[in-house]
Protein backbone atom coordinates (compact mmCIF):
# COMPACT_ATOMS: atom_id res chain seq x y z
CA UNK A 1 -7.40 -37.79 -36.07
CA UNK A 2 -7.60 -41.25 -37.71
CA UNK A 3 -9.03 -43.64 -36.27
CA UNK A 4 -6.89 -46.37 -35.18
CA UNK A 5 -7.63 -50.02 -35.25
CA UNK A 6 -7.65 -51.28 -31.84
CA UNK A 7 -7.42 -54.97 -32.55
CA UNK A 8 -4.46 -57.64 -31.74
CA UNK A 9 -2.61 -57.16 -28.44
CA UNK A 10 -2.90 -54.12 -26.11
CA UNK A 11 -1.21 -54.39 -23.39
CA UNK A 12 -3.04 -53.13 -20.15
CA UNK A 13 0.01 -51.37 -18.53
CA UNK A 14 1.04 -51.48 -14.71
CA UNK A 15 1.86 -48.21 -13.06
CA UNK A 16 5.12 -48.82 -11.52
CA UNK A 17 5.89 -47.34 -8.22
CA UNK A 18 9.55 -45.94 -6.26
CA UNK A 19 8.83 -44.88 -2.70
CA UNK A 20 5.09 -44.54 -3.50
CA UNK A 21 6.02 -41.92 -6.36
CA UNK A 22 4.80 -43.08 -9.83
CA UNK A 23 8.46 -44.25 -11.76
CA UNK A 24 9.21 -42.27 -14.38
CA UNK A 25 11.99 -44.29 -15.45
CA UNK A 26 10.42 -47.54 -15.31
CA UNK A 27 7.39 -46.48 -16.84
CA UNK A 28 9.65 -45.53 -20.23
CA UNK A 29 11.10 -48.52 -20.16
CA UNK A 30 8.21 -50.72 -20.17
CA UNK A 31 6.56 -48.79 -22.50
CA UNK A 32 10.21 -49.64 -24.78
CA UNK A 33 9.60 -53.16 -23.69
CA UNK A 34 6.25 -53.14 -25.00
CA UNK A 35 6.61 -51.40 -28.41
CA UNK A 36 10.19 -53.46 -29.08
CA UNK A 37 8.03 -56.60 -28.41
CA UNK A 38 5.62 -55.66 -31.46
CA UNK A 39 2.97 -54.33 -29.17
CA UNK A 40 -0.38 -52.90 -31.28
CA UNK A 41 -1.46 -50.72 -28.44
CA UNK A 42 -1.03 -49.21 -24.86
CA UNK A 43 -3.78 -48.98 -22.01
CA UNK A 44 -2.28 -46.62 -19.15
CA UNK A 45 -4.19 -46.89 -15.92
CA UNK A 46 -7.00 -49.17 -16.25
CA UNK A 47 -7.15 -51.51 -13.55
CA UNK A 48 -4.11 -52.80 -13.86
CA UNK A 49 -2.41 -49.25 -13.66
CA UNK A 50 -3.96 -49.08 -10.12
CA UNK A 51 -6.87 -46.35 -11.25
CA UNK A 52 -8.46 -46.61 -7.67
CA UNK A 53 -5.43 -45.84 -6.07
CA UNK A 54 -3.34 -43.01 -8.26
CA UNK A 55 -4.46 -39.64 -7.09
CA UNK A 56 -5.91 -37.97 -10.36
CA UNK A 57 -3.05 -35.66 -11.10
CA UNK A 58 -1.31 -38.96 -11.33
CA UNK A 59 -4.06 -40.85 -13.26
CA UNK A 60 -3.21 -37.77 -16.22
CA UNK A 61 0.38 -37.94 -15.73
CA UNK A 62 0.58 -41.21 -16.43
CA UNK A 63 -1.92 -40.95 -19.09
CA UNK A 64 -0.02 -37.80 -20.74
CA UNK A 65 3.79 -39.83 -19.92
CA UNK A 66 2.21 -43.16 -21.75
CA UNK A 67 0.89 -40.91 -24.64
CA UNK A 68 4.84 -39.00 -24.95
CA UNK A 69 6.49 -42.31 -24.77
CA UNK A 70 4.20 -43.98 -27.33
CA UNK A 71 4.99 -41.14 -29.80
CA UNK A 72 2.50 -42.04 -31.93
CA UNK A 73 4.12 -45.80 -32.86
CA UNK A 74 1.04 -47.40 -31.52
CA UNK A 75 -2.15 -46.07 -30.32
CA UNK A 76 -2.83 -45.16 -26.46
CA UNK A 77 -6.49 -46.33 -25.01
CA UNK A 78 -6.67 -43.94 -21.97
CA UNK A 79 -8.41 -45.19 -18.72
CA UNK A 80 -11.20 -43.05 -18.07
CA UNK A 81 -13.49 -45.10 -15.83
CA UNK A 82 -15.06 -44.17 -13.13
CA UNK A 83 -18.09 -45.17 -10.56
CA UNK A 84 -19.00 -40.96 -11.13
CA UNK A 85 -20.28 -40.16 -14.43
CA UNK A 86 -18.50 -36.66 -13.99
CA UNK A 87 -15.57 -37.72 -12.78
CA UNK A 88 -15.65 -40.30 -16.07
CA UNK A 89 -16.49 -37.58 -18.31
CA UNK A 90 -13.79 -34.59 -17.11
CA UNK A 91 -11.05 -37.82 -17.33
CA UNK A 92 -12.31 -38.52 -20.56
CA UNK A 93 -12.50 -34.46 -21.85
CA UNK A 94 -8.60 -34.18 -20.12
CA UNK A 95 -7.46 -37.84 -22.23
CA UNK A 96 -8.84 -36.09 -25.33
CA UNK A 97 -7.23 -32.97 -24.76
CA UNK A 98 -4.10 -34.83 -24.02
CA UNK A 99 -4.02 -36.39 -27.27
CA UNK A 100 -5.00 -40.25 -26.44
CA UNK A 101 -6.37 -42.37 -29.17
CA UNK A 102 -9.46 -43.41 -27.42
CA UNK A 103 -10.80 -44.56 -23.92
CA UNK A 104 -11.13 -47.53 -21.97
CA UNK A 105 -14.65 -47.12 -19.67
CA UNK A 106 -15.52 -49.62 -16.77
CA UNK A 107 -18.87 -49.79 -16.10
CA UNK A 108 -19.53 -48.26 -12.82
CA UNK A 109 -18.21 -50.21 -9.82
CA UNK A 110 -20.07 -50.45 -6.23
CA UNK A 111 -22.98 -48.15 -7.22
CA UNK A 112 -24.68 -51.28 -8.88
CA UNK A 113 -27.08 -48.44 -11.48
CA UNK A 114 -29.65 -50.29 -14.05
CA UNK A 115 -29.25 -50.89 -17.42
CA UNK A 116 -30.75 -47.68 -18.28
CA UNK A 117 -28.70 -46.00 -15.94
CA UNK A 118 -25.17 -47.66 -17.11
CA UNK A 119 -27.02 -46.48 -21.02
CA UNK A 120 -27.14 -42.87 -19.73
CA UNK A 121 -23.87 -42.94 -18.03
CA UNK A 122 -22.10 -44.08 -21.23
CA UNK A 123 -23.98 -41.71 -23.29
CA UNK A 124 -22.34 -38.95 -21.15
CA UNK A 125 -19.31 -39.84 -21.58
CA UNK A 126 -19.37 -40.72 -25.51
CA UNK A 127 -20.79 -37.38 -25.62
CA UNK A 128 -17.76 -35.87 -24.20
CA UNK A 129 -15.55 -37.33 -26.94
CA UNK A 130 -15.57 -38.19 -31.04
CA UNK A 131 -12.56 -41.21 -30.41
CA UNK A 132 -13.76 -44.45 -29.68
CA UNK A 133 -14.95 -45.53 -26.36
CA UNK A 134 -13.78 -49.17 -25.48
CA UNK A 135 -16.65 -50.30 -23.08
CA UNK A 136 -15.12 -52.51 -20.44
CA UNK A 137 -17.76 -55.17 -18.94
CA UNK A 138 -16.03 -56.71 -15.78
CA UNK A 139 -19.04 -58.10 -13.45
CA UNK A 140 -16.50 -59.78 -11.23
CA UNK A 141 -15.15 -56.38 -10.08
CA UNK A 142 -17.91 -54.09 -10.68
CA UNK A 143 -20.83 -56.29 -8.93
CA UNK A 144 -22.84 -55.57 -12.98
CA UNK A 145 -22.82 -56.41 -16.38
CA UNK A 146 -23.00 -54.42 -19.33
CA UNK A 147 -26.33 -55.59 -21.05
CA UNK A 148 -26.08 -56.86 -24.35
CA UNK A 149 -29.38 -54.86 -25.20
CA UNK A 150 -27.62 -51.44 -23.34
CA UNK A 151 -23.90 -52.36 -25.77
CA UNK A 152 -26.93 -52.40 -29.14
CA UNK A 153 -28.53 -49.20 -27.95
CA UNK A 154 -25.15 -47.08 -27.39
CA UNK A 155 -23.53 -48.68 -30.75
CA UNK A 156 -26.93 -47.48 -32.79
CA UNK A 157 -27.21 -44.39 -30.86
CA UNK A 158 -22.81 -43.88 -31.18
CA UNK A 159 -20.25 -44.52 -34.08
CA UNK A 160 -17.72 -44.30 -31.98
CA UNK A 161 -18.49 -46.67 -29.32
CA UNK A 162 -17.68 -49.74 -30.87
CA UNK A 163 -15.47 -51.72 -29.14
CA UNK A 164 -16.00 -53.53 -25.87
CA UNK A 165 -13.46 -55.38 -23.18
CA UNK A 166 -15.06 -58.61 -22.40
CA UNK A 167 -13.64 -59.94 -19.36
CA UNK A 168 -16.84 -61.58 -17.76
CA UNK A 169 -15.77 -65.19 -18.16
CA UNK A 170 -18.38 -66.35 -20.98
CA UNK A 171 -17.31 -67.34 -24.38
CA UNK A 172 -21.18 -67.77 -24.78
CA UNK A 173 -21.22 -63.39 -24.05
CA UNK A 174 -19.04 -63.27 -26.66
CA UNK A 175 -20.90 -65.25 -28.95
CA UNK A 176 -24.24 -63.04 -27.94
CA UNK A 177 -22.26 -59.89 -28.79
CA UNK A 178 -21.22 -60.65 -32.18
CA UNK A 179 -25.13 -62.25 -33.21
CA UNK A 180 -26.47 -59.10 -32.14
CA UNK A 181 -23.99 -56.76 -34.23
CA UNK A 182 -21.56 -58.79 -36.02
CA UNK A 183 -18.68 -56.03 -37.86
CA UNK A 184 -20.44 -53.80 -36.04
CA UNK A 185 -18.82 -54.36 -32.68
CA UNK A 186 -15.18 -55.41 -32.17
CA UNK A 187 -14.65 -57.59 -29.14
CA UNK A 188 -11.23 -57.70 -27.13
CA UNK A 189 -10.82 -60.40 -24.34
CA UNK A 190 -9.95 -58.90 -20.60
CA UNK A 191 -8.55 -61.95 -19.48
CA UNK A 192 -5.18 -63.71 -20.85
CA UNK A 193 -6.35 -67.12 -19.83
CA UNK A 194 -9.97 -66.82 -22.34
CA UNK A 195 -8.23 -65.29 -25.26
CA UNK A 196 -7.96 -68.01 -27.43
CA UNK A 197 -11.57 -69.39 -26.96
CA UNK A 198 -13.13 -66.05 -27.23
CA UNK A 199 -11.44 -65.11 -30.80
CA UNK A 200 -12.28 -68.84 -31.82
CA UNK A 201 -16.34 -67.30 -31.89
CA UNK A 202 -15.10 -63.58 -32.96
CA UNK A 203 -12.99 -61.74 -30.37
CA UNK A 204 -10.40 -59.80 -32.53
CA UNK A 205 -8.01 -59.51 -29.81
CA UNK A 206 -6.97 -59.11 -25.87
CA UNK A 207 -6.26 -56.35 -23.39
CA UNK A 208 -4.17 -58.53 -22.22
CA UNK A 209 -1.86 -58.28 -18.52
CA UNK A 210 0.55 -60.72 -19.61
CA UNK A 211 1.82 -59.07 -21.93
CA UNK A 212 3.73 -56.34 -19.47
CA UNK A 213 6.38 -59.31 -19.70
CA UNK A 214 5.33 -61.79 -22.46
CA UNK A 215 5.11 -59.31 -25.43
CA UNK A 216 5.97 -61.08 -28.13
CA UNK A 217 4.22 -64.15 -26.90
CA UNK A 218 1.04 -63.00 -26.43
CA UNK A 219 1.33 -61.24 -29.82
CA UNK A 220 2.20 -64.19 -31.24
CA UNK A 221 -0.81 -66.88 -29.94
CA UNK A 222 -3.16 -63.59 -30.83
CA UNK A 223 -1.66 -63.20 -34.37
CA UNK A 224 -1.87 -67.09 -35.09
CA UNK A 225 -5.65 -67.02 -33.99
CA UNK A 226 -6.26 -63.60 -36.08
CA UNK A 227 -4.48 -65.58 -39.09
CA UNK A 228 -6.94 -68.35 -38.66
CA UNK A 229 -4.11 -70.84 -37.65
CA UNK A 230 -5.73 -72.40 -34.25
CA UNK A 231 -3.30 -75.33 -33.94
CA UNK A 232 -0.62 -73.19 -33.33
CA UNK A 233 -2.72 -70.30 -31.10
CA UNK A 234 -3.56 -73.87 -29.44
CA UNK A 235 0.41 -74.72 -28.68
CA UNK A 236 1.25 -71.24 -28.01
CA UNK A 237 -1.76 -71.16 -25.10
CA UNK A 238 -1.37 -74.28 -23.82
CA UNK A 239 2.42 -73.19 -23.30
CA UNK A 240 1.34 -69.80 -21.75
CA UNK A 241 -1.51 -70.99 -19.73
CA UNK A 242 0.34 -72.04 -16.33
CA UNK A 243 1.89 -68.58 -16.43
CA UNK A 244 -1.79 -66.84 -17.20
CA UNK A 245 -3.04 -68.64 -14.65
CA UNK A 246 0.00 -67.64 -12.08
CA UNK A 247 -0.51 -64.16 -12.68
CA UNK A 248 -3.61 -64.23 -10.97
CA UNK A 249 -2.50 -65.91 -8.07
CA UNK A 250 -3.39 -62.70 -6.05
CA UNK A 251 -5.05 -59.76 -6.94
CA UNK A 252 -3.65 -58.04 -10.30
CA UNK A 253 -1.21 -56.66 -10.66
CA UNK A 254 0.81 -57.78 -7.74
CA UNK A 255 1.99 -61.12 -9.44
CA UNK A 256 2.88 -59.23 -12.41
CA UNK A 257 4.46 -56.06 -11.22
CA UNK A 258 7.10 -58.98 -9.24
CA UNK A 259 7.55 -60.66 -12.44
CA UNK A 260 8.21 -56.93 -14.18
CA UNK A 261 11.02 -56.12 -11.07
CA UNK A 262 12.08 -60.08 -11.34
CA UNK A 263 13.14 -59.68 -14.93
CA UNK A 264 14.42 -56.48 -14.60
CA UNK A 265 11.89 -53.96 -16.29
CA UNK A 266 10.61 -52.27 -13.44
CA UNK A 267 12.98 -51.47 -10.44
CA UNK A 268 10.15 -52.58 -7.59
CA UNK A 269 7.00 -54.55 -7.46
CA UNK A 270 5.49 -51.96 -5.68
CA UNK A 271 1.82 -51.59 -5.14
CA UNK A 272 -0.12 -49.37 -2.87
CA UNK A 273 -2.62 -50.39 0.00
CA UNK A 274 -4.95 -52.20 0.09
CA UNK A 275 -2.74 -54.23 -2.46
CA UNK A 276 -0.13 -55.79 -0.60
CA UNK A 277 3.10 -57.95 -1.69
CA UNK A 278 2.12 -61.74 -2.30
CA UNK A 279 2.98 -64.39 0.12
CA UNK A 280 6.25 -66.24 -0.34
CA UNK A 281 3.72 -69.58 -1.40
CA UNK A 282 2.42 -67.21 -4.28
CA UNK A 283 5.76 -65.63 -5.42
CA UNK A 284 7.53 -69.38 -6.06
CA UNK A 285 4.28 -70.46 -7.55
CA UNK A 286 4.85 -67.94 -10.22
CA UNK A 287 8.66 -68.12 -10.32
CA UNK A 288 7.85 -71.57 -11.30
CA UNK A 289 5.44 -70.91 -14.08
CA UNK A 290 7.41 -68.65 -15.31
CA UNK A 291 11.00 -70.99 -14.99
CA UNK A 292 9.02 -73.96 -17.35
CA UNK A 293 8.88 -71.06 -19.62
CA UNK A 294 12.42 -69.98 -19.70
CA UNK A 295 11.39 -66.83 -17.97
């Protein structure tokens, strides 16, 4: 398989939900939405997708659904995180088998390991496939950080694990990363609102939650920054930003599943316990961002 490129916008796609069955229906038409839009990849069932609450014969159907859909028009980064390096490892062997292009991994969540135990954890799972491995560094969620010495040791020790989701809040991180390996290592932003300063000191692109709705705006701020033009990434974030900012109003992906079902892309804004619908203050607050917008 060739490798694919894995830089621009990826959207990190929401699992949408009918009578707490994953929708079928929905799910192909968001995946339309997305590819229509000019979308240069798919992320099924990260965090956003609701990975700690799908049951994991849903976690693969979605995965294997996302992967049909896509039909090979852009490249699918399978969720295969997990706080259990064996449950991360069989989800990674079952993405492979299923045909995804290559696999998002959080670093382990509540178990809080070392560095050298987050090193041997990845190594398992880069072991367990030759597609890349998108590391995903999220200390906000997963109580650690994904060492800049532990990313250098699995990038000498791996060719394939060369890409990292950087969603810890630092454009200074960013910075570190690309000093300590340059080409070597391609950075994507995790978080909508950061993705114009972190490509301004080398990020090469965003897994980005916006872009369930904003497609071709969020491809286009990320395309002006990747063409060097900052003025206009500038004007295109500045216009975005209220709406970035909205969508995180209450816990992803509540705020963005109800803009999905408000503009007619997914039939509910459905998400399962303990993620609950938003508060009537939150839902105007982001019926408002999204209004200035024309949205």
């Amino acid at each position: 398989m060739k490798s694919p490129s894995l830089t621009g916008t990826l959207t990190a796609l929401v699992t949408p939900f009918q009578r707490d069955q994953v929708a079928h229906d929905d799910l192909k038409k968001l995946v339309e939405h997305q590819i229509k839009g000019g979308i240069n990849g798919l992320v099924p069932v990260g965090t956003t997708g609701e990975s700690p609450t799908v049951s994991h014969e849903e976690h693969m159907e979605v995965v294997q659904a996302v992967i049909e859909l896509a039909r090979g028009r852009v490249p699918v980064v399978a969720g295969t995180g997990s706080n259990s390096t064996h449950e991360a490892v069989d989800f990674t062997r079952r993405a492979h088998a299923a045909g995804a292009d290559a696999m998002l991994v959080v670093a382990p969540y509540y178990n809080k390991p070392s560095q050298e135990g987050l090193f041997q954890h990845f190594c398992a799972v880069a072991e367990a496939t030759d597609r890349p491995i998108v590391l995903y560094s999220i200390p906000g969620r997963c109580g650690i950080e994904i060492g800049i010495d532990t990313v250098v040791r699995l990038r000498r020790k791996f060719a394939h694990v060369r890409f990292i989701k950087e969603a810890g809040g630092s454009v200074d991180r960013v910075d570190q990363l690309k000093q300590a390996l340059g080409r070597d290592i391609t950075v994507l932003s995790g978080d909508d609102a950061l993705t114009l300063p972190f490509m301004a000191v080398g990020a090469e692109g965003v897994i980005s939650v916006a872009s369930n709705l904003l497609v071709r705006e969020v491809c286009q701020l990320v395309n002006a920054a990747r063409a060097n033009d900052f003025a206009k990434a500038a004007r295109l974030h500045r216009k975005l930003y209220p709406v970035f900012k909205a969508l995180f109003i209450e816990p992803n992906p509540v705020p963005i599943k109800c803009a999905l079902a408000r503009a007619g892309i997914i039939g509910s804004p459905d998400v399962r316990l303990p993620l609950c619908a938003p508060t009537n203050s939150s839902r105007q607050a982001l019926i408002a961002a999204l209004e200035a917008i024309g949205k």
